[in-house]
PDB file of N, CA and C in Angstrom:
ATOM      1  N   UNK A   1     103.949  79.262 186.022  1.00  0.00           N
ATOM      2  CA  UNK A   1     102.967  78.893 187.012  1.00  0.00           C
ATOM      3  C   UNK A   1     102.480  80.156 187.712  1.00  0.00           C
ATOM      4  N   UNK A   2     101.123  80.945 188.156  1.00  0.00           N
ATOM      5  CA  UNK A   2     100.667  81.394 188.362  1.00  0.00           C
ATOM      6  C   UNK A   2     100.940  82.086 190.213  1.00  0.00           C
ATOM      7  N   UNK A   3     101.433  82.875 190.498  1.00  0.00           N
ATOM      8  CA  UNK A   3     101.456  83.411 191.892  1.00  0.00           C
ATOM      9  C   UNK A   3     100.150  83.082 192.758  1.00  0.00           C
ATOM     10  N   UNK A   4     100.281  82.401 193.695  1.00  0.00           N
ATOM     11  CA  UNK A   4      99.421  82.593 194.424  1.00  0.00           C
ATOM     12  C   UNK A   4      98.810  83.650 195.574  1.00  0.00           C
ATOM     13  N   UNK A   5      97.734  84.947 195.584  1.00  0.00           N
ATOM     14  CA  UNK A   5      98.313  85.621 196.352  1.00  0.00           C
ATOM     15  C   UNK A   5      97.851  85.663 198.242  1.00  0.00           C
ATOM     16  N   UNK A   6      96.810  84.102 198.192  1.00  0.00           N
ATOM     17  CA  UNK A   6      96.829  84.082 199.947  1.00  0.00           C
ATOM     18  C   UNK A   6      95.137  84.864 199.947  1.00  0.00           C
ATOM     19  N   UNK A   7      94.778  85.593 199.359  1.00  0.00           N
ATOM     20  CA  UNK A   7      93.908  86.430 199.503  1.00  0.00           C
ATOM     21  C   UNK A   7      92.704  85.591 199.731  1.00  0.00           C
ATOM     22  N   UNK A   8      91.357  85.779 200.367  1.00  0.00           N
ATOM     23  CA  UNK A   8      90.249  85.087 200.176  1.00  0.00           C
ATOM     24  C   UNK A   8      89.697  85.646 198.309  1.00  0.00           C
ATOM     25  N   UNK A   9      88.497  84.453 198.316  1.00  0.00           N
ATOM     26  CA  UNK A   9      87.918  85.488 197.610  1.00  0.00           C
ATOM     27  C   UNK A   9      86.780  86.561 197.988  1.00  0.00           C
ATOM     28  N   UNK A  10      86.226  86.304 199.525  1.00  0.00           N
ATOM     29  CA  UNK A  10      85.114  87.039 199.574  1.00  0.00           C
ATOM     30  C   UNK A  10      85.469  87.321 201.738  1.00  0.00           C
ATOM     31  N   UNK A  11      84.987  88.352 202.205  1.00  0.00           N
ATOM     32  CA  UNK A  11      84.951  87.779 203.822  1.00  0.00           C
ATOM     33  C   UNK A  11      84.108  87.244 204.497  1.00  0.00           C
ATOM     34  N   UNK A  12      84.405  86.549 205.322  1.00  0.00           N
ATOM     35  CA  UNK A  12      83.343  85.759 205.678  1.00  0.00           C
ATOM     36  C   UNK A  12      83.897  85.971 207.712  1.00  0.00           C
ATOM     37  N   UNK A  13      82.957  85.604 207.795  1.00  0.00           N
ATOM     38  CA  UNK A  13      82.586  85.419 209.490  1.00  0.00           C
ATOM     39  C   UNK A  13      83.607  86.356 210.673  1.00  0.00           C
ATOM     40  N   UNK A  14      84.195  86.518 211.344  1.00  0.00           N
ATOM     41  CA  UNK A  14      84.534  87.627 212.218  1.00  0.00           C
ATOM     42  C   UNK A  14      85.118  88.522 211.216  1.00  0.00           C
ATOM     43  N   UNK A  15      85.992  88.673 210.162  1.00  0.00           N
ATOM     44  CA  UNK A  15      86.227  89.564 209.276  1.00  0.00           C
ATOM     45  C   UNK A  15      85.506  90.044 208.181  1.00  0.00           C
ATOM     46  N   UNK A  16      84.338  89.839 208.033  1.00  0.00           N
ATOM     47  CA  UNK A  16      82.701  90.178 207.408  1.00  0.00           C
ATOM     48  C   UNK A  16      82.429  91.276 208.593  1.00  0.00           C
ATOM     49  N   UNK A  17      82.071  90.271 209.756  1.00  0.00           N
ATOM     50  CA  UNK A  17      81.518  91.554 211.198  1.00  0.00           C
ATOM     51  C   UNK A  17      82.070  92.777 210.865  1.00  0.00           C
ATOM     52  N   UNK A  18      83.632  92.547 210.765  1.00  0.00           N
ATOM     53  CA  UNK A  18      83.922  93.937 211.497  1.00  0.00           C
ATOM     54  C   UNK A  18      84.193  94.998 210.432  1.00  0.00           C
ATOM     55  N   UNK A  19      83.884  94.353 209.319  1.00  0.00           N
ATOM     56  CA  UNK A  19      84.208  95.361 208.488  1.00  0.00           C
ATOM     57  C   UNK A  19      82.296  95.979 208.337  1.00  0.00           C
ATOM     58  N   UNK A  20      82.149  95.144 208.503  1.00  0.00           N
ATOM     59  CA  UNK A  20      80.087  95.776 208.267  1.00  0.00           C
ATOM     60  C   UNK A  20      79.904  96.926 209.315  1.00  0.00           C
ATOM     61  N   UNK A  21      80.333  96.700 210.631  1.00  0.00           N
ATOM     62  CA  UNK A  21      80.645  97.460 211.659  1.00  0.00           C
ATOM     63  C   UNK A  21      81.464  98.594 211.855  1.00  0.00           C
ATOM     64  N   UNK A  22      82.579  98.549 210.892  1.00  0.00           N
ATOM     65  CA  UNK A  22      83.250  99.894 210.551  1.00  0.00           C
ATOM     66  C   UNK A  22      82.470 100.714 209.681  1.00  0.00           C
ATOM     67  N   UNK A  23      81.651  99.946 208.553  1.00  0.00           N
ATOM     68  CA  UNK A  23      80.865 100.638 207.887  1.00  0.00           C
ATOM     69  C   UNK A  23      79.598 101.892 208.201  1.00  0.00           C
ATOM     70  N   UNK A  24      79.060 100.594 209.527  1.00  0.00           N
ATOM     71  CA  UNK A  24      77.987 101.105 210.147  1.00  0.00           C
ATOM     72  C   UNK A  24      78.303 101.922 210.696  1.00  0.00           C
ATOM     73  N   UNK A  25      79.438 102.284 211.244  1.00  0.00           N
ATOM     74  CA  UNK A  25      79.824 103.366 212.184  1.00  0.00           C
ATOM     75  C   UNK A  25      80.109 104.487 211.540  1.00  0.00           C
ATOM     76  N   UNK A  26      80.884 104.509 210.034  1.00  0.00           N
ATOM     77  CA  UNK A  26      81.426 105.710 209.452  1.00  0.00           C
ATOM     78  C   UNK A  26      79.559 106.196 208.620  1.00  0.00           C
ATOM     79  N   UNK A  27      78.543 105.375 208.186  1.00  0.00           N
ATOM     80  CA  UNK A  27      77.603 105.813 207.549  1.00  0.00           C
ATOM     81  C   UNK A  27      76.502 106.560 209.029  1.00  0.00           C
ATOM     82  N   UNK A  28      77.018 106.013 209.837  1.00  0.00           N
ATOM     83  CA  UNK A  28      76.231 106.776 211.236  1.00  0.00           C
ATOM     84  C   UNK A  28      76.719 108.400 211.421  1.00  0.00           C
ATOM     85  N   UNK A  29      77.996 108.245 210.728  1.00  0.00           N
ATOM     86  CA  UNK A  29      78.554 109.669 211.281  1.00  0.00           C
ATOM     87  C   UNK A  29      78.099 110.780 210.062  1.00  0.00           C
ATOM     88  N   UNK A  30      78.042 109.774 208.752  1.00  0.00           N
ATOM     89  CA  UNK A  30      77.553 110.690 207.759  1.00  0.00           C
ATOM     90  C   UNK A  30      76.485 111.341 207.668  1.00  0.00           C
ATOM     91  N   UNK A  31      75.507 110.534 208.329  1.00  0.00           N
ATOM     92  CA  UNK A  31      74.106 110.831 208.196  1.00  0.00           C
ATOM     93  C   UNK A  31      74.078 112.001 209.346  1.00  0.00           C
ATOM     94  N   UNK A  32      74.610 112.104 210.413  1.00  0.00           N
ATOM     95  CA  UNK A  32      74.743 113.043 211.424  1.00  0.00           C
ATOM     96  C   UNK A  32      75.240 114.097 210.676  1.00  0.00           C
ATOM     97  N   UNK A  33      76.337 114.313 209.951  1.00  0.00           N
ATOM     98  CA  UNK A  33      77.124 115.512 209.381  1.00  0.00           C
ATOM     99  C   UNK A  33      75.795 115.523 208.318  1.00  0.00           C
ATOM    100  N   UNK A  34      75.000 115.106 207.521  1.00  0.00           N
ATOM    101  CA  UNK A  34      74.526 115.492 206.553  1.00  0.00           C
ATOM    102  C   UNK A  34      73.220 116.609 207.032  1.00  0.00           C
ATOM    103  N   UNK A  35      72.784 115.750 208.262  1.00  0.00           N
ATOM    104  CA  UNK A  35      71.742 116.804 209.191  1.00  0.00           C
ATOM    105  C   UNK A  35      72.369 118.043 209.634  1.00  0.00           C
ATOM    106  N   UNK A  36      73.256 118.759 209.525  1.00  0.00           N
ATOM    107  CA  UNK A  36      74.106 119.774 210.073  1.00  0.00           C
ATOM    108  C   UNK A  36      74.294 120.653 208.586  1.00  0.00           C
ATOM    109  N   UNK A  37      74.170 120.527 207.514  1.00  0.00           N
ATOM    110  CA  UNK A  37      74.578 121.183 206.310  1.00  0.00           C
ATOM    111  C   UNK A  37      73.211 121.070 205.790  1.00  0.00           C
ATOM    112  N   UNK A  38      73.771 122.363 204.712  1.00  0.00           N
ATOM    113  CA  UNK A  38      72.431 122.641 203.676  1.00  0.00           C
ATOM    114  C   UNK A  38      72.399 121.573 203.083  1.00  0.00           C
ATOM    115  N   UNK A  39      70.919 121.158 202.491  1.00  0.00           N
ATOM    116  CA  UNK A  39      70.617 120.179 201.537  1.00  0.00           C
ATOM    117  C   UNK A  39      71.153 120.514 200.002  1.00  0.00           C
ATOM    118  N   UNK A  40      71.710 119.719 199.344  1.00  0.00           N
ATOM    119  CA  UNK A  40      72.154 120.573 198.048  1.00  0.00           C
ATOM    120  C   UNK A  40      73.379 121.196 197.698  1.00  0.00           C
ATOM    121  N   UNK A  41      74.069 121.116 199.285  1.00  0.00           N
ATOM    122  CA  UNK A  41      75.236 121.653 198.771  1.00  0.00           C
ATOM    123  C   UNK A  41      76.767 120.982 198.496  1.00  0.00           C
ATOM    124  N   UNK A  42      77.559 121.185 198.143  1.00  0.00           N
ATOM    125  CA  UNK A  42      78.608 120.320 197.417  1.00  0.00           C
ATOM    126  C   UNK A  42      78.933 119.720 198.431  1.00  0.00           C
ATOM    127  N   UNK A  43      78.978 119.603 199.564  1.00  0.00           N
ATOM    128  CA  UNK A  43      79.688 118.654 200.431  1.00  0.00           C
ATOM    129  C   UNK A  43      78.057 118.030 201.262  1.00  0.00           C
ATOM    130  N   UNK A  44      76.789 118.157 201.129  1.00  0.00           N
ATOM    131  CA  UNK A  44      75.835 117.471 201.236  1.00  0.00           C
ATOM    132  C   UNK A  44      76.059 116.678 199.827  1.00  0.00           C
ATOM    133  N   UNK A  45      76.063 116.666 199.161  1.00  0.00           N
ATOM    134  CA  UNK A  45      76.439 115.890 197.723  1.00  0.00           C
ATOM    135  C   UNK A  45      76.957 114.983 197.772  1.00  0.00           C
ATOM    136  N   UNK A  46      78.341 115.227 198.158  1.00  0.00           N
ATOM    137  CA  UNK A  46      79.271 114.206 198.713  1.00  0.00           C
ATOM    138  C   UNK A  46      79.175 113.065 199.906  1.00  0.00           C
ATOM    139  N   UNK A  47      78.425 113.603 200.666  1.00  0.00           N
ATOM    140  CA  UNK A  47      77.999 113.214 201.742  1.00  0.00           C
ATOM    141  C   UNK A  47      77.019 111.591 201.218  1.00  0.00           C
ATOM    142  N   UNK A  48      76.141 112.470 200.524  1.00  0.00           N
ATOM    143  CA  UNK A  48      74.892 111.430 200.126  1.00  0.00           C
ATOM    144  C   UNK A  48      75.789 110.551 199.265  1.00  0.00           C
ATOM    145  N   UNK A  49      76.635 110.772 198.086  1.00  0.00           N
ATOM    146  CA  UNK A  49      76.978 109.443 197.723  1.00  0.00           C
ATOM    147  C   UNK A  49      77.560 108.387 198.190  1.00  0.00           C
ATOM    148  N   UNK A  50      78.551 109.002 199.268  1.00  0.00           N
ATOM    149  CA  UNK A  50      79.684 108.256 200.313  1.00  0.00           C
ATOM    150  C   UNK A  50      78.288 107.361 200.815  1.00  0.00           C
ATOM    151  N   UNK A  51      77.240 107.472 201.232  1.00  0.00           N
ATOM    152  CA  UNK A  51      75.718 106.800 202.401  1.00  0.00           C
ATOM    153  C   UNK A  51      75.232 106.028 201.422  1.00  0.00           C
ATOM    154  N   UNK A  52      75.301 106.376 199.771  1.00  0.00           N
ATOM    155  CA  UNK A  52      74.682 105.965 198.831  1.00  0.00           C
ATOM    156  C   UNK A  52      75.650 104.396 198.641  1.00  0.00           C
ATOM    157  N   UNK A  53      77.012 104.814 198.699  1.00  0.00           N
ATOM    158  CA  UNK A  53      78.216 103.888 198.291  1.00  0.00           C
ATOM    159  C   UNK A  53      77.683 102.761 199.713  1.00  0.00           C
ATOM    160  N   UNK A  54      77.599 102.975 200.769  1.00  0.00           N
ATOM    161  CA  UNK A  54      77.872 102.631 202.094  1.00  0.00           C
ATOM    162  C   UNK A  54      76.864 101.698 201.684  1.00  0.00           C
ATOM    163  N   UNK A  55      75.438 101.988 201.275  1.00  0.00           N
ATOM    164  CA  UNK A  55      74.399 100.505 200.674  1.00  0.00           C
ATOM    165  C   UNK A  55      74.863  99.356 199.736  1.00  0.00           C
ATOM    166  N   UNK A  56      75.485 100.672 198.609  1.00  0.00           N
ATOM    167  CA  UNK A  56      75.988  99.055 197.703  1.00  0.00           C
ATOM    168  C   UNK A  56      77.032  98.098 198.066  1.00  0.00           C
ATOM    169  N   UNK A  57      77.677  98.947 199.377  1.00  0.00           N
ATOM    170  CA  UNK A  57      78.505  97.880 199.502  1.00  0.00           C
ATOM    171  C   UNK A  57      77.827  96.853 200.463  1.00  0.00           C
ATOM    172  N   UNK A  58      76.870  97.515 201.353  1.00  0.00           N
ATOM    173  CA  UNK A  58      76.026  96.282 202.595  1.00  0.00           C
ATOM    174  C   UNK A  58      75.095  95.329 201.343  1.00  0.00           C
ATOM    175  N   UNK A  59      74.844  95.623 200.299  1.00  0.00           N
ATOM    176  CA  UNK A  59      74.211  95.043 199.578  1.00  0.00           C
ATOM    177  C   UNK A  59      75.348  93.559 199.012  1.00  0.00           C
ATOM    178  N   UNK A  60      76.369  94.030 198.028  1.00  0.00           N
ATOM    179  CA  UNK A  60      77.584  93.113 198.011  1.00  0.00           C
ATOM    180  C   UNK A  60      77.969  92.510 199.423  1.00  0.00           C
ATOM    181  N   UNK A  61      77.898  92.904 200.267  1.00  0.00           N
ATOM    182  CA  UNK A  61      78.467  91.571 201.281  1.00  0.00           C
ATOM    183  C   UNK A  61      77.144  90.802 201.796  1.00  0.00           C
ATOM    184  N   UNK A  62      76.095  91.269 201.974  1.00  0.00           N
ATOM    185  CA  UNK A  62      74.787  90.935 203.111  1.00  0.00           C
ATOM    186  C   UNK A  62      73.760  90.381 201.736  1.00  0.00           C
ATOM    187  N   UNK A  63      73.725  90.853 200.713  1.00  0.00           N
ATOM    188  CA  UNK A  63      72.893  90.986 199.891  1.00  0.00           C
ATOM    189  C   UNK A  63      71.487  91.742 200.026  1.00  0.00           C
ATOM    190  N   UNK A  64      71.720  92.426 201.324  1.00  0.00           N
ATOM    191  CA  UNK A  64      70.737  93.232 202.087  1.00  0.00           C
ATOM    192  C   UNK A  64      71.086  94.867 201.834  1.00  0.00           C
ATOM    193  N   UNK A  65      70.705  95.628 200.665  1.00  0.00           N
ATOM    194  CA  UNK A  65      71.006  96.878 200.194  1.00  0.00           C
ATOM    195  C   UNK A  65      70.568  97.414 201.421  1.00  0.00           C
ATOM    196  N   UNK A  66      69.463  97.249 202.066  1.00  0.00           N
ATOM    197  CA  UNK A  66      69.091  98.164 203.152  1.00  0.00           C
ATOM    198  C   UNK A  66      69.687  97.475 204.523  1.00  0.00           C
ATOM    199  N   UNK A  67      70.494  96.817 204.770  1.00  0.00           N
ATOM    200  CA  UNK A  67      71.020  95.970 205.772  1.00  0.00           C
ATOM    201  C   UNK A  67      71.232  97.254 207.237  1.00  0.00           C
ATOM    202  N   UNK A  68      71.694  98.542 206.308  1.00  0.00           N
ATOM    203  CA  UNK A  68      71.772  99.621 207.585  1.00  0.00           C
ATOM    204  C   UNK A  68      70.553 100.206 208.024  1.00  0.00           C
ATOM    205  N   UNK A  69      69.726 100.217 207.357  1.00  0.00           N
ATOM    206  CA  UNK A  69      68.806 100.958 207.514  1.00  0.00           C
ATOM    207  C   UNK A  69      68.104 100.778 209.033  1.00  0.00           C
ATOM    208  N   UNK A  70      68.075  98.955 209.193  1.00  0.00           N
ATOM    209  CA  UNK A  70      67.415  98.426 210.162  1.00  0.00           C
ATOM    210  C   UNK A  70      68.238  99.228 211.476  1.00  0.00           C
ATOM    211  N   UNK A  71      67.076  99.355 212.394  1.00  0.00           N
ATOM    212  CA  UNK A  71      67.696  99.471 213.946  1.00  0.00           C
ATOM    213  C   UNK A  71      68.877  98.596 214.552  1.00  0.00           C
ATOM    214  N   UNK A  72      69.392  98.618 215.380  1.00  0.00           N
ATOM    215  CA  UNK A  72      70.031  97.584 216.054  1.00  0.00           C
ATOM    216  C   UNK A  72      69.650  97.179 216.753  1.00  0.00           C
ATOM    217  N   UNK A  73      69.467  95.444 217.517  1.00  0.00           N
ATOM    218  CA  UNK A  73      69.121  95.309 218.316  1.00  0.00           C
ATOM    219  C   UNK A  73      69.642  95.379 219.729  1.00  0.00           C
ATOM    220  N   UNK A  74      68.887  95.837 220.732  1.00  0.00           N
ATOM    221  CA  UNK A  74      68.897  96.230 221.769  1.00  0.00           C
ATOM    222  C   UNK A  74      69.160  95.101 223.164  1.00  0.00           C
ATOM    223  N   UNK A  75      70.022  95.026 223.837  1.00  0.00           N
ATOM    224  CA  UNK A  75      69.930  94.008 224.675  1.00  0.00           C
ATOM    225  C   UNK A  75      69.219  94.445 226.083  1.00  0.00           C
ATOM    226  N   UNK A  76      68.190  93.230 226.347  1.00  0.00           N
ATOM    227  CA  UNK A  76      67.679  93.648 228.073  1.00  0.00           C
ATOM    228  C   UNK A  76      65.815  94.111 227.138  1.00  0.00           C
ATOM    229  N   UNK A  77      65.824  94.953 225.851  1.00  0.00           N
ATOM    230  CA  UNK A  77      64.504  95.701 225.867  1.00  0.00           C
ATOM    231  C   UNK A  77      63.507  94.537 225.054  1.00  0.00           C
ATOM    232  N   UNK A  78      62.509  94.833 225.798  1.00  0.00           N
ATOM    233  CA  UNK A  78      61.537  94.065 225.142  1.00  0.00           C
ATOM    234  C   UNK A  78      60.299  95.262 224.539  1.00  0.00           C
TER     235      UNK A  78
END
């Protein structure tokens, strides 16, 4: 008989958030470090695929490849 291992198969609702949100936060920091280095160079390289990876994965959970791209919304501004 087969182990069961508890796992979901996919996340969904406050554990979806916060992992989209860890995302958003580590691809915020990349894009900052990538503005600070030469274009082209081995750790700009690296940089861009880690931002590159950071879409396909908002794409697999959101189905929204550009899901980061958008602003955030702002509370209070109209």
């Amino acid at each position: 008989m087969p182990r069961r291992s508890g796992r979901l198969p996919e996340l969904s609702g406050l554990e979806l958030e916060r992992a989209l949100e860890a995302v958003r936060q580590a691809r915020s920091e990349i894009i900052r470090a990538e503005a600070k280095i030469k274009i082209g160079s081995p750790h700009y390289q690296a940089l861009e695929r880690f931002r590159e990876a950071t879409n396909d994965l908002a794409e697999a959970l959101t189905g929204d490849r550009e899901h980061f791209w958008k602003k955030p919304h702002s509370i209070g501004m109209k």
